[in-house]
N, C-alpha and C. Protein backbone atom coordinates (compact mmCIF):
# COMPACT_ATOMS: atom_id res chain seq x y z
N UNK A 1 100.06 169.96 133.30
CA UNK A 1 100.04 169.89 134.76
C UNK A 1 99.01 170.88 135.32
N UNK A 2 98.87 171.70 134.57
CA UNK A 2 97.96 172.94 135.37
C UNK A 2 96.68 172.43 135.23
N UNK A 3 96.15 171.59 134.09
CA UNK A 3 95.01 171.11 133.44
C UNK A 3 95.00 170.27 134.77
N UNK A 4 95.28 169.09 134.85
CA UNK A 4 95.25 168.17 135.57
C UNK A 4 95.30 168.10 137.08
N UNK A 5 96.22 168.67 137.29
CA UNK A 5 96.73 169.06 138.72
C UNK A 5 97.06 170.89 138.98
N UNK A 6 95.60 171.17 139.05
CA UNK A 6 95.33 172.76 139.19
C UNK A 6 95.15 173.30 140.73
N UNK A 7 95.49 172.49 141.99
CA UNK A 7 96.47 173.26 142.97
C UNK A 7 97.95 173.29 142.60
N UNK A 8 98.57 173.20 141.81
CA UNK A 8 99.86 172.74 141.50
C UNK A 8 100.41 174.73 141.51
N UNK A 9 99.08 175.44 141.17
CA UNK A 9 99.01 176.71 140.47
C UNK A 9 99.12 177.59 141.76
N UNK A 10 98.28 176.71 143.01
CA UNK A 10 98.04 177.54 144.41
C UNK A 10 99.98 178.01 144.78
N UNK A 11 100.18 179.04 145.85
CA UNK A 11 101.36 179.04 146.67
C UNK A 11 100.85 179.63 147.65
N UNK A 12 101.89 179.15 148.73
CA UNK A 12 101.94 179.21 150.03
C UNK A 12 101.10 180.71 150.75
N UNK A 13 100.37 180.64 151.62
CA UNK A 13 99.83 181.53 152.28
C UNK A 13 100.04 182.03 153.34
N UNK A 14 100.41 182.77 153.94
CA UNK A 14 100.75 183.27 155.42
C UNK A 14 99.95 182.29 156.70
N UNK A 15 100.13 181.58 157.32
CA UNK A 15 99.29 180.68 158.52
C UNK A 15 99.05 181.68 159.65
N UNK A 16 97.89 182.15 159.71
CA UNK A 16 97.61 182.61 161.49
C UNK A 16 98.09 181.01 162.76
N UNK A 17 98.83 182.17 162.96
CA UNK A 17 99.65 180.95 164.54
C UNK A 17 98.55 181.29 165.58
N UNK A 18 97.41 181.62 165.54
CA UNK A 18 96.83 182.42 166.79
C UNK A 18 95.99 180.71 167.06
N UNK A 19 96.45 180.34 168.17
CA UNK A 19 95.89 179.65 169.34
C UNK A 19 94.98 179.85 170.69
N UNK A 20 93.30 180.30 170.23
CA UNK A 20 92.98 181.46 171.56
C UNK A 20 92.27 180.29 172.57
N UNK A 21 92.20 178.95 172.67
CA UNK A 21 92.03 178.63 173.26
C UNK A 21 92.13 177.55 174.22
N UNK A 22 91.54 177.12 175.28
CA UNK A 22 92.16 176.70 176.59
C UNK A 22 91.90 175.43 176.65
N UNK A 23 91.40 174.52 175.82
CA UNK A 23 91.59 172.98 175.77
C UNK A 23 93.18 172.71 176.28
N UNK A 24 92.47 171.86 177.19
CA UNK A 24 93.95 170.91 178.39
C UNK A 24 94.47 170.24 176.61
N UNK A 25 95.74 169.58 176.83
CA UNK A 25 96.48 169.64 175.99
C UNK A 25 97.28 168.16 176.70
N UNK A 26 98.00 167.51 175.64
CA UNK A 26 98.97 166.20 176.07
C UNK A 26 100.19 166.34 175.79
N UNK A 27 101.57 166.70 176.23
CA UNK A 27 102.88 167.14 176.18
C UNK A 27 103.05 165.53 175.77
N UNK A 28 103.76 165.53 174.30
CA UNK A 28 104.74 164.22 173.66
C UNK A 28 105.62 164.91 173.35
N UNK A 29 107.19 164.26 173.99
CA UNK A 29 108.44 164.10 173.83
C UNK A 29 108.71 162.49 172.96
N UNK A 30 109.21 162.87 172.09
CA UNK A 30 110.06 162.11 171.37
C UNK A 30 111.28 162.74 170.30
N UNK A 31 112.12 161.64 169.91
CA UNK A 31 113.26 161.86 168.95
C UNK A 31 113.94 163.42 169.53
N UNK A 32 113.90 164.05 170.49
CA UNK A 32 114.51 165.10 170.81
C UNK A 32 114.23 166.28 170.81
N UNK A 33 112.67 166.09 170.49
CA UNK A 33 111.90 167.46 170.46
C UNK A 33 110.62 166.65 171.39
N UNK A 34 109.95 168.12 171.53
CA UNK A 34 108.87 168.33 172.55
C UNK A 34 107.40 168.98 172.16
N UNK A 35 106.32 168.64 172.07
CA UNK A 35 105.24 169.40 171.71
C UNK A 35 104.26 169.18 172.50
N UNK A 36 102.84 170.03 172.34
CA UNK A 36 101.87 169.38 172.83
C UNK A 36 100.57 169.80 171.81
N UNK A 37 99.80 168.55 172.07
CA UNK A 37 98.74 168.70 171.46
C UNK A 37 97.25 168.94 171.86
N UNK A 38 96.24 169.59 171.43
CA UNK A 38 95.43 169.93 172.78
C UNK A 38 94.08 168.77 172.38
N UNK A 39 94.32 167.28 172.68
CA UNK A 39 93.73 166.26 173.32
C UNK A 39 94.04 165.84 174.58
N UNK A 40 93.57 166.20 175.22
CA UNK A 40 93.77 165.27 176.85
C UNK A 40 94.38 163.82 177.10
N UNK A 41 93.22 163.41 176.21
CA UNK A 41 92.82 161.27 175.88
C UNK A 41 94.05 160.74 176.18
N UNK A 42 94.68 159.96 176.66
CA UNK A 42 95.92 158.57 176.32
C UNK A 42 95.76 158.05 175.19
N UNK A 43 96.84 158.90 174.66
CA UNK A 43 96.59 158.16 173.13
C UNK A 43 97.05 156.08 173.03
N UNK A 44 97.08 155.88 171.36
CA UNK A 44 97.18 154.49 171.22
C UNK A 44 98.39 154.77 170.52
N UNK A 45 99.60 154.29 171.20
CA UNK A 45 100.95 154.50 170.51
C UNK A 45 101.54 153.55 169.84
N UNK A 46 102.20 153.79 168.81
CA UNK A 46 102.83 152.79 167.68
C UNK A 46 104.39 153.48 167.25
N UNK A 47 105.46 152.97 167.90
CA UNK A 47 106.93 153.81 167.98
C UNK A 47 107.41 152.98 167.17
N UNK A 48 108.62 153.39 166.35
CA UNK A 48 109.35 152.39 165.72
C UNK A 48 111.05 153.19 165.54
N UNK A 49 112.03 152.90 164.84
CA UNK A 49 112.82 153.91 164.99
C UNK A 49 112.57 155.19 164.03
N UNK A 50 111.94 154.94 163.63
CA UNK A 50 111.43 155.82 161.98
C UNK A 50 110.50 157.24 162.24
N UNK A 51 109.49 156.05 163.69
CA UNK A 51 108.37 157.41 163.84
C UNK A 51 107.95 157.19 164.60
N UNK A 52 106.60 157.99 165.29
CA UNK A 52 105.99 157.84 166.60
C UNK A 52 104.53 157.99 166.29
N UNK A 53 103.45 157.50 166.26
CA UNK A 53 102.35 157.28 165.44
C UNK A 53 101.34 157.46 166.90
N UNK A 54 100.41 158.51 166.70
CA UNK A 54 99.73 158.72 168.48
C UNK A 54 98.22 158.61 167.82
N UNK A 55 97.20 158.02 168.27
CA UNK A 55 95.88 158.10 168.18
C UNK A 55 94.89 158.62 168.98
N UNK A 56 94.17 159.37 168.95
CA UNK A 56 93.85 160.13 169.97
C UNK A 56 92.14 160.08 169.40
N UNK A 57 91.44 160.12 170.33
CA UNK A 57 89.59 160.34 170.62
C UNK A 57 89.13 161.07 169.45
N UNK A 58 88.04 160.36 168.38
CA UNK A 58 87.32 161.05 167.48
C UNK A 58 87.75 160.57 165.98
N UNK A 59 89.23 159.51 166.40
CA UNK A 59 89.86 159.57 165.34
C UNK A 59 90.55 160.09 164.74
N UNK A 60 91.32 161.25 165.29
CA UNK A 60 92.48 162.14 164.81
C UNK A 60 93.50 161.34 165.55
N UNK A 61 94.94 161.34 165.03
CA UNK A 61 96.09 160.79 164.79
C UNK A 61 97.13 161.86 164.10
N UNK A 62 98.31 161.64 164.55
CA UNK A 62 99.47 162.42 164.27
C UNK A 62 100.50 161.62 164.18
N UNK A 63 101.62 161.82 163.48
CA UNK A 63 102.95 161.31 163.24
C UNK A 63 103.74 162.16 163.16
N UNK A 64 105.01 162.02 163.84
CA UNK A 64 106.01 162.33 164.02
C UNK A 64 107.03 161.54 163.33
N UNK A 65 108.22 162.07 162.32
CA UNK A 65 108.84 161.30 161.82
C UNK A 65 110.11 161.54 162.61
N UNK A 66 111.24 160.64 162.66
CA UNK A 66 112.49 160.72 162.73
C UNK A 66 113.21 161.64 161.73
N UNK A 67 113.78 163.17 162.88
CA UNK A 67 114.28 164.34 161.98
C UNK A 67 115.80 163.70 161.67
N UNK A 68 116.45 162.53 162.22
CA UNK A 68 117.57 162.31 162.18
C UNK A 68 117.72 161.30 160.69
N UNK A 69 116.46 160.51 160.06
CA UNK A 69 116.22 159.48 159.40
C UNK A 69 116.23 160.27 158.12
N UNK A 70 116.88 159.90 157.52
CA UNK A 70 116.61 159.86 155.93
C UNK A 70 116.28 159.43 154.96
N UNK A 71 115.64 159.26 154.36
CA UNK A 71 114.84 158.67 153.37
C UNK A 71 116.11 158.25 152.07
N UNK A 72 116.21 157.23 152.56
CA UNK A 72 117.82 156.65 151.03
C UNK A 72 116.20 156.02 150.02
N UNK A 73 115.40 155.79 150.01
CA UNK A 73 114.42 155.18 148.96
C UNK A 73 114.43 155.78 147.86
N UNK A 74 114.11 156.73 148.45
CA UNK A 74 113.98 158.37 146.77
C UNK A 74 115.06 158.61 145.93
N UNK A 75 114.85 158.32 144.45
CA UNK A 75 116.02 158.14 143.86
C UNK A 75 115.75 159.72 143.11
N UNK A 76 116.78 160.12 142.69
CA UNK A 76 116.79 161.83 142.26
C UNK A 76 117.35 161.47 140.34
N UNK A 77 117.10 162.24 139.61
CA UNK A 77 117.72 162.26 137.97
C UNK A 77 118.70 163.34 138.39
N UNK A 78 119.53 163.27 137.76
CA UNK A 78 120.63 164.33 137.27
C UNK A 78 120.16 165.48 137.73
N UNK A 79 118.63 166.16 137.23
CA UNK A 79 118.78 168.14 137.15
C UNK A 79 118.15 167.61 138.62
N UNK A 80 117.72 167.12 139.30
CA UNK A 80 117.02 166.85 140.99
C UNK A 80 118.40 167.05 141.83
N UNK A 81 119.02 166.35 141.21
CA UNK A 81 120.52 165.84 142.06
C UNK A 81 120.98 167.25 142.22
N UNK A 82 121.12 167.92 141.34
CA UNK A 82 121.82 169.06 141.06
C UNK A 82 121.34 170.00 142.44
N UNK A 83 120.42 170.16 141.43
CA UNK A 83 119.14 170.80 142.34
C UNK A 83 119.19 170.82 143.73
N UNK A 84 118.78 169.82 144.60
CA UNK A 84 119.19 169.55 145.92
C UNK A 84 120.60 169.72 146.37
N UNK A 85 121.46 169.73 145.57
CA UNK A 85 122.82 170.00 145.86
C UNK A 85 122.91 171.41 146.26
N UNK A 86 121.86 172.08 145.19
CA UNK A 86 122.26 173.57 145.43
C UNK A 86 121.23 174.22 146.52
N UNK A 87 120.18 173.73 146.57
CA UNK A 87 119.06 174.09 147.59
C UNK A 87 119.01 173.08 148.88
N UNK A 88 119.19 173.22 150.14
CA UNK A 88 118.74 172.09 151.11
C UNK A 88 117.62 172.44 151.97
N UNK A 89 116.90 171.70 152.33
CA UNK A 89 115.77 171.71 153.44
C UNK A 89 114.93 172.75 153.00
N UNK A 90 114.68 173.41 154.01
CA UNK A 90 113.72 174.73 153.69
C UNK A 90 113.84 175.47 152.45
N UNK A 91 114.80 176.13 152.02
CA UNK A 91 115.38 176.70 150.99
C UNK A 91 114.56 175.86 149.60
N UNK A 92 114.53 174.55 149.15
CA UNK A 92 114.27 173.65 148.10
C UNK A 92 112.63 173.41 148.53
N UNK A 93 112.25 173.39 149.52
CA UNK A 93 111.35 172.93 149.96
C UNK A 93 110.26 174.42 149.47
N UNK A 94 111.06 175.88 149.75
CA UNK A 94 109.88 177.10 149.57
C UNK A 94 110.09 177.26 147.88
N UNK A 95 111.64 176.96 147.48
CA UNK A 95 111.42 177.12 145.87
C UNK A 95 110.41 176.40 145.46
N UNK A 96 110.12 175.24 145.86
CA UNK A 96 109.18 174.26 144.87
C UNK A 96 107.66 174.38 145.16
N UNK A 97 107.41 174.86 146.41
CA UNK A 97 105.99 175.36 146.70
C UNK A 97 105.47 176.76 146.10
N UNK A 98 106.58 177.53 145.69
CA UNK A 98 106.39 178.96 144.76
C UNK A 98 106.50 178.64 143.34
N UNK A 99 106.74 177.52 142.95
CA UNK A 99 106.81 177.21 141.83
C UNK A 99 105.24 177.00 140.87
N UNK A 100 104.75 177.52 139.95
CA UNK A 100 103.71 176.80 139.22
C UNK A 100 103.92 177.13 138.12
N UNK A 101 102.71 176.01 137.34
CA UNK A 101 102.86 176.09 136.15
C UNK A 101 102.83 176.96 135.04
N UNK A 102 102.19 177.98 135.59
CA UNK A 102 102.20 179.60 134.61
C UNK A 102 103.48 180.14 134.64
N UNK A 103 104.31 179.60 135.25
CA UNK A 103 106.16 180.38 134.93
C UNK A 103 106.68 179.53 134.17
N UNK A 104 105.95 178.98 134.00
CA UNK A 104 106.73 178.18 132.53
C UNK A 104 106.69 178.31 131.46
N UNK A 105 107.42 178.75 130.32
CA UNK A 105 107.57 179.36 129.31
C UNK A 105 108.76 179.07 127.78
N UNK A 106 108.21 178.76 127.09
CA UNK A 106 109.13 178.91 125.95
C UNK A 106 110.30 179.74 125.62
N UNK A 107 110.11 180.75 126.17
CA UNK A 107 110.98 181.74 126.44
C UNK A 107 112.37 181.33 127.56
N UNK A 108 112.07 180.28 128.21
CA UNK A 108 113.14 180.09 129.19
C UNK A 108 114.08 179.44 128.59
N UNK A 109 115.14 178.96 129.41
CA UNK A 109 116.57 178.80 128.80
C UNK A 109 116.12 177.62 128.84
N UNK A 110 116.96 176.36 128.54
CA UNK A 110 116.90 175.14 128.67
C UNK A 110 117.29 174.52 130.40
N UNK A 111 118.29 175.49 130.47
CA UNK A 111 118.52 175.04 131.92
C UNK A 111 117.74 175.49 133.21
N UNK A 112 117.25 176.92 132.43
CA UNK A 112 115.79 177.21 133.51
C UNK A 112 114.65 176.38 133.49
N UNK A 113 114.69 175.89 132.27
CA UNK A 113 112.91 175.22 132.17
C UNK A 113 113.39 173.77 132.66
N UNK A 114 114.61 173.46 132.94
CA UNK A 114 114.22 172.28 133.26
C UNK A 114 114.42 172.57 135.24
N UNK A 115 115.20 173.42 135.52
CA UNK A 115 114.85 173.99 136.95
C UNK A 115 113.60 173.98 136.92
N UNK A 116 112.82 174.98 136.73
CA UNK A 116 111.29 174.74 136.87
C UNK A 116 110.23 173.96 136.97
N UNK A 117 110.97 172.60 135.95
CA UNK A 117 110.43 171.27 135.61
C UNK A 117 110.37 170.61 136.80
N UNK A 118 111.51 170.66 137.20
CA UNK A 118 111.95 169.62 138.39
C UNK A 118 111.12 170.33 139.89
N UNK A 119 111.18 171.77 139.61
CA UNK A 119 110.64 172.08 141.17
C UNK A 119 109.21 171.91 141.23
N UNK A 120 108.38 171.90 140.05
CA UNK A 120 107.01 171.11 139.90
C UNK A 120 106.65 170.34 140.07
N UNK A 121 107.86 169.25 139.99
CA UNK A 121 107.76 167.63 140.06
C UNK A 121 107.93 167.51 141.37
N UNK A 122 108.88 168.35 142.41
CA UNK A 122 109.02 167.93 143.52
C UNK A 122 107.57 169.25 144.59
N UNK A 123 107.43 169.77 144.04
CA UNK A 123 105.64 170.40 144.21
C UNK A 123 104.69 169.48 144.40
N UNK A 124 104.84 168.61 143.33
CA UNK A 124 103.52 167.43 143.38
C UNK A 124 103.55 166.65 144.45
N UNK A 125 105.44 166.43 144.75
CA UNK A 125 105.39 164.74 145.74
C UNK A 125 104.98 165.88 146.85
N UNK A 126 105.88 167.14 147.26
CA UNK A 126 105.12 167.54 148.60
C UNK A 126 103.48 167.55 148.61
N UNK A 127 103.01 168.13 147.84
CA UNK A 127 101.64 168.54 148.04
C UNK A 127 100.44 167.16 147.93
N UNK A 128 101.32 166.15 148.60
CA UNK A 128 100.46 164.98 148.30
C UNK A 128 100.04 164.43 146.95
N UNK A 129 100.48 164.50 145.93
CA UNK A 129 100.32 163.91 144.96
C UNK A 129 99.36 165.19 144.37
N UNK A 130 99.24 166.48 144.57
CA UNK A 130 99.11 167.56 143.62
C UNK A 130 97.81 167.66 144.62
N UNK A 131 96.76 167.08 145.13
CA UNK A 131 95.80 166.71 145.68
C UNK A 131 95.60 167.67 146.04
N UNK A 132 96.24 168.07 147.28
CA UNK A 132 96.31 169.41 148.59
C UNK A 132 95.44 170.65 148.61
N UNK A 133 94.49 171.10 149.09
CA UNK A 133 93.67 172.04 148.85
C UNK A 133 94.18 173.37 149.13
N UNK A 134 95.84 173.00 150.31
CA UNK A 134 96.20 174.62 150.57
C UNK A 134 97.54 174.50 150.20
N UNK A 135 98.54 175.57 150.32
CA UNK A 135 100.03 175.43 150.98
C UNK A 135 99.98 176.34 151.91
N UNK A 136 100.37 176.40 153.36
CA UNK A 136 100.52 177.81 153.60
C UNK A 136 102.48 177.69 154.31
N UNK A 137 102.59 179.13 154.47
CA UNK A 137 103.70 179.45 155.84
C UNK A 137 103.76 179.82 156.60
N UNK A 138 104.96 179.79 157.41
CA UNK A 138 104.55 180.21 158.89
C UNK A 138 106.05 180.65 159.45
N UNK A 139 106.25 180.98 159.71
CA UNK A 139 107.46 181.76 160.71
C UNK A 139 107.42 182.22 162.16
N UNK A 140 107.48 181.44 163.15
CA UNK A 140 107.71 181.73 164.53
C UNK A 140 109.55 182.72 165.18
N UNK A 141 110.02 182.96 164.45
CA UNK A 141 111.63 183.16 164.82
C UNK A 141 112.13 182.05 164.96
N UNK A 142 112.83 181.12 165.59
CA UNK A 142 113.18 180.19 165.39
C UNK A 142 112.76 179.06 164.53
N UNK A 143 111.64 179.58 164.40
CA UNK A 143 111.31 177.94 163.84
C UNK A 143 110.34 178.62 162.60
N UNK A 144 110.43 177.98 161.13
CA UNK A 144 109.61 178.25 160.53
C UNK A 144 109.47 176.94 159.60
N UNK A 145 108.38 176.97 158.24
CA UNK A 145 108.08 175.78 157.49
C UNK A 145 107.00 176.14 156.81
N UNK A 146 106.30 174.98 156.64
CA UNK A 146 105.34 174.79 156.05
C UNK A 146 104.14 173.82 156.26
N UNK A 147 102.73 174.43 156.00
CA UNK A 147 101.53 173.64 156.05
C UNK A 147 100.96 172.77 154.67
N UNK A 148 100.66 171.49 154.37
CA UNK A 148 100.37 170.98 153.30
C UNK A 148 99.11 170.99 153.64
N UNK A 149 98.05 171.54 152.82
CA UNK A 149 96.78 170.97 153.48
C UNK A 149 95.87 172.15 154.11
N UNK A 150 94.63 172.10 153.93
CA UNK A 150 93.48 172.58 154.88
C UNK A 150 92.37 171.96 155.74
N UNK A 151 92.94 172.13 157.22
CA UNK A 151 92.06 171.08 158.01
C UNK A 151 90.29 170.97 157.87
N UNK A 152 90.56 171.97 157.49
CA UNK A 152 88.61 172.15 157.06
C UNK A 152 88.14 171.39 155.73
N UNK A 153 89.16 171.18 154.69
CA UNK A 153 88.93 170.19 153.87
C UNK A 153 89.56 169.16 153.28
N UNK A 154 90.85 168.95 154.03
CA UNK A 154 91.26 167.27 154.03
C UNK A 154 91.44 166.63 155.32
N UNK A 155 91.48 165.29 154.70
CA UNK A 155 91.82 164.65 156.22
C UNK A 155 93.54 164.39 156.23
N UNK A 156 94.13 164.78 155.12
CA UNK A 156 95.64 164.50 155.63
C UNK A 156 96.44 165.73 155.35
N UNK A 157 96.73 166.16 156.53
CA UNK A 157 97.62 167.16 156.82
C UNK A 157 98.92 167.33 157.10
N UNK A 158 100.11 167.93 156.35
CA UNK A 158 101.72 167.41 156.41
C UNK A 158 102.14 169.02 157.11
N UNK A 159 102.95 168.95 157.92
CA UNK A 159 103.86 169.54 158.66
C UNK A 159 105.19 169.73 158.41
N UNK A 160 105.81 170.25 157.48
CA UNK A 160 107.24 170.39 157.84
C UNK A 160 107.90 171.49 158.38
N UNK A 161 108.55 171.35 159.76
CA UNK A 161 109.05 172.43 160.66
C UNK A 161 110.70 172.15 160.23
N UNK A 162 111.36 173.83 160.42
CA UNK A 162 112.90 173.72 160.21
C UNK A 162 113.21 174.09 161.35
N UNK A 163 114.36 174.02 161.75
CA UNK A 163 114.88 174.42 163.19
C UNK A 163 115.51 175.61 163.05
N UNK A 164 116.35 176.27 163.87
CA UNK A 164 117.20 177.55 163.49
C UNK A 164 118.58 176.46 163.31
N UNK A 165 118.92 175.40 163.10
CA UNK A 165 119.89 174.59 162.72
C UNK A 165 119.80 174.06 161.28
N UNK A 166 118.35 174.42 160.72
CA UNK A 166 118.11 173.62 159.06
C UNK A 166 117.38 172.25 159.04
N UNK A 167 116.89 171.54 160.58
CA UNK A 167 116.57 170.24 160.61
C UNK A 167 115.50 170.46 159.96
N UNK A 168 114.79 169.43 159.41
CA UNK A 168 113.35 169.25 159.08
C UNK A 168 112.44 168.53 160.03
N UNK A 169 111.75 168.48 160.54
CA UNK A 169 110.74 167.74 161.83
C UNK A 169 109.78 167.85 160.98
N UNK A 170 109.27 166.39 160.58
CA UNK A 170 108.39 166.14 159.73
C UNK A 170 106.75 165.73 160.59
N UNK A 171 105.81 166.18 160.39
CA UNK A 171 104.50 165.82 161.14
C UNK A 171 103.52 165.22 159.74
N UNK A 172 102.52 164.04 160.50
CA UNK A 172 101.37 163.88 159.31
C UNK A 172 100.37 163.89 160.32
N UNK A 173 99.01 164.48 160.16
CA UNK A 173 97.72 164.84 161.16
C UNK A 173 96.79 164.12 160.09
N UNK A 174 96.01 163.44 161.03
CA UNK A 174 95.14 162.86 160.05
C UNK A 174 93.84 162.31 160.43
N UNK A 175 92.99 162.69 159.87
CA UNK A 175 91.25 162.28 160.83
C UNK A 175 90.47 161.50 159.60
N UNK A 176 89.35 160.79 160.20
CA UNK A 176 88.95 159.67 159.51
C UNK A 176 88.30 159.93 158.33
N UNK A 177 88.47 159.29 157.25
CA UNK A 177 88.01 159.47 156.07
C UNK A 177 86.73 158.32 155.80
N UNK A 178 86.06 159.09 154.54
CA UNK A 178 84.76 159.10 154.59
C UNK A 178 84.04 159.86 155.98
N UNK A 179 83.82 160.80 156.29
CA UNK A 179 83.21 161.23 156.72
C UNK A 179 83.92 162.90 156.86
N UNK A 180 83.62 163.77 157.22
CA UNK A 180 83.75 165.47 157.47
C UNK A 180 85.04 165.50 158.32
N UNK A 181 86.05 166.15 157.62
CA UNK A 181 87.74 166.18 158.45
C UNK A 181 87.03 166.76 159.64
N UNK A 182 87.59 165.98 161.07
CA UNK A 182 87.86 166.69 162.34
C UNK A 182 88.41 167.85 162.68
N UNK A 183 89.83 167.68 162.19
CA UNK A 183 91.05 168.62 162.69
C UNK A 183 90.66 169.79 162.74
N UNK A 184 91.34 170.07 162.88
CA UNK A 184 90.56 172.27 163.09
C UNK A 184 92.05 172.91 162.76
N UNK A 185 92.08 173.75 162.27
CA UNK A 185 93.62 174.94 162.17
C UNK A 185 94.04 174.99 163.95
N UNK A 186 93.22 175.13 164.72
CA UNK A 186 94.38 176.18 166.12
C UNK A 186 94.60 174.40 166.59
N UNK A 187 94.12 173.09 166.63
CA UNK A 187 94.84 172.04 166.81
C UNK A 187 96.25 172.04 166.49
N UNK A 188 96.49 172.28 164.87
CA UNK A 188 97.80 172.01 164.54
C UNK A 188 98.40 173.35 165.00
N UNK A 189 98.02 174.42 164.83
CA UNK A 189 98.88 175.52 166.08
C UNK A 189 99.61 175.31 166.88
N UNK A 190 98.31 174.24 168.08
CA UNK A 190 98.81 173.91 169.01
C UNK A 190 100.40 173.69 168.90
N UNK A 191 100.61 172.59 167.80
CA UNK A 191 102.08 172.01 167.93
C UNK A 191 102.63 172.76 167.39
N UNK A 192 102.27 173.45 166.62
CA UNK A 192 103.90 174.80 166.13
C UNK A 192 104.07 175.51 167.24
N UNK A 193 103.18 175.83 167.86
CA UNK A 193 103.41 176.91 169.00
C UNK A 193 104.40 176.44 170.05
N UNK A 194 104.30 175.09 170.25
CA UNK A 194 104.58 174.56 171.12
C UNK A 194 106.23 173.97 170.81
N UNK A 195 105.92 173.20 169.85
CA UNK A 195 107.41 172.82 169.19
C UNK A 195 108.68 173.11 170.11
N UNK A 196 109.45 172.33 170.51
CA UNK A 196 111.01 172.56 170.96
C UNK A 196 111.71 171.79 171.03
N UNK A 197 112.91 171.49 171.26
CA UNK A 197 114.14 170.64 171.45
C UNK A 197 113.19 170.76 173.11
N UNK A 198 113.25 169.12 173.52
CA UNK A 198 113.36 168.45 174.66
C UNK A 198 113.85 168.94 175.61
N UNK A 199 113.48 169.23 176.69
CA UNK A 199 114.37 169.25 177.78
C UNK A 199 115.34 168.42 178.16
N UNK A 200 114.89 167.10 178.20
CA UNK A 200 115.19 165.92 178.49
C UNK A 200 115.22 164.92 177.13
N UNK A 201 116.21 165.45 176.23
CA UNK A 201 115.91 164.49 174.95
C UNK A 201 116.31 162.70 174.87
N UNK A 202 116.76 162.76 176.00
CA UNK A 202 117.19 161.27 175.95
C UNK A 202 116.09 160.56 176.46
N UNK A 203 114.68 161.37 176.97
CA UNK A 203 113.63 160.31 177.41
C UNK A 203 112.78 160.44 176.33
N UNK A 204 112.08 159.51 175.96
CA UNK A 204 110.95 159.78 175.69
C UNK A 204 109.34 159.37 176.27
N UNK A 205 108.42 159.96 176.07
CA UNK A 205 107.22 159.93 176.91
C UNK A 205 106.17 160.48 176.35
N UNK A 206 104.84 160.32 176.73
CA UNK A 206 104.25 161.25 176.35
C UNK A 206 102.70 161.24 177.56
């Protein structure tokens, strides 16, 4: 794995939240949270119950998934099952991004190495299929998570925010391929910074 898939080796980095500037911005409410993003444009919207899909000028695009939706597709083995039993959300989500392949060792127990095994395996599905050029973190007080991705050198960027309740609020940012990623770091700022439970969660708008 390290041979092959050698970000697998990267872990998470501290994210500067610093947002210094004054681009007008578009407030989207959906599924019960609130953000804004700093495009102006009317985006091209695509809602379904699952997600909220916004297109915005230049070719950057964002998704919002349903924090209430669960994914029944993903089937788990025995030490996964376990695993998730004992870790949820954030918690499983930072073990497996601290995880790489240099802690793996002959020396481990059977039941450690296959812990380890498994949090590698679930390393890869986060980090886009091992692909991912960054991981970083981030911690606002209420709200903290994780960045998949560097906007300066991919075009697909994953978001997962936790609530001070444990939810996961899943984001995908994404600018056109074949050609030089758009996105910029204080863009996706924008929406961590911004991030909240709705005022008004029963509307949605944007």
């Amino acid at each position: 794995m390290r041979k092959s898939l050698p970000n697998l080796s990267r872990i998470p980095e501290p994210l500067d939240l610093r947002d210094d500037s004054k681009t007008p911005g578009t407030k989207i409410s959906e599924f019960g949270y609130e953000f804004e993003v700093p495009w102006a444009e009317i985006p091209q919207t695509r809602k379904t119950e699952y997600l909220s899909d916004y297109v915005f000028g230049g070719d950057r695009a964002v998704v919002l998934f349903n924090p209430s939706d669960r994914d029944t597709s993903v089937t788990y083995s025995l030490a996964e099952q376990q695993l998730v039993s004992a870790l949820q959300g954030y918690s499983i989500m930072k073990a497996a991004l601290n995880t790489t392949p240099e802690q793996m060792s002959p020396f481990l127990s059977k039941r450690e190495a296959t812990r380890q095994l498994t949090l590698l395996k679930m390393k890869q599905v986060f980090g886009l299929e091992g692909l991912s050029s960054a991981f970083y973190s981030f911690d606002r007080g209420d709200l903290r998570g994780f960045q998949i991705g560097d906007p300066a050198k991919d075009h697909n960027i994953e978001l997962d925010c936790f609530d001070s309740n444990g939810l996961r609020i899943h984001f995908v940012f994404s600018s056109k391929h074949g050609s030089r990623p758009t996105l910029e770091q204080r863009e996706i700022n924008r929406v961590i910074n911004t991030l909240r439970v709705a005022e008004k969660p029963t509307e949605s708008s944007h």
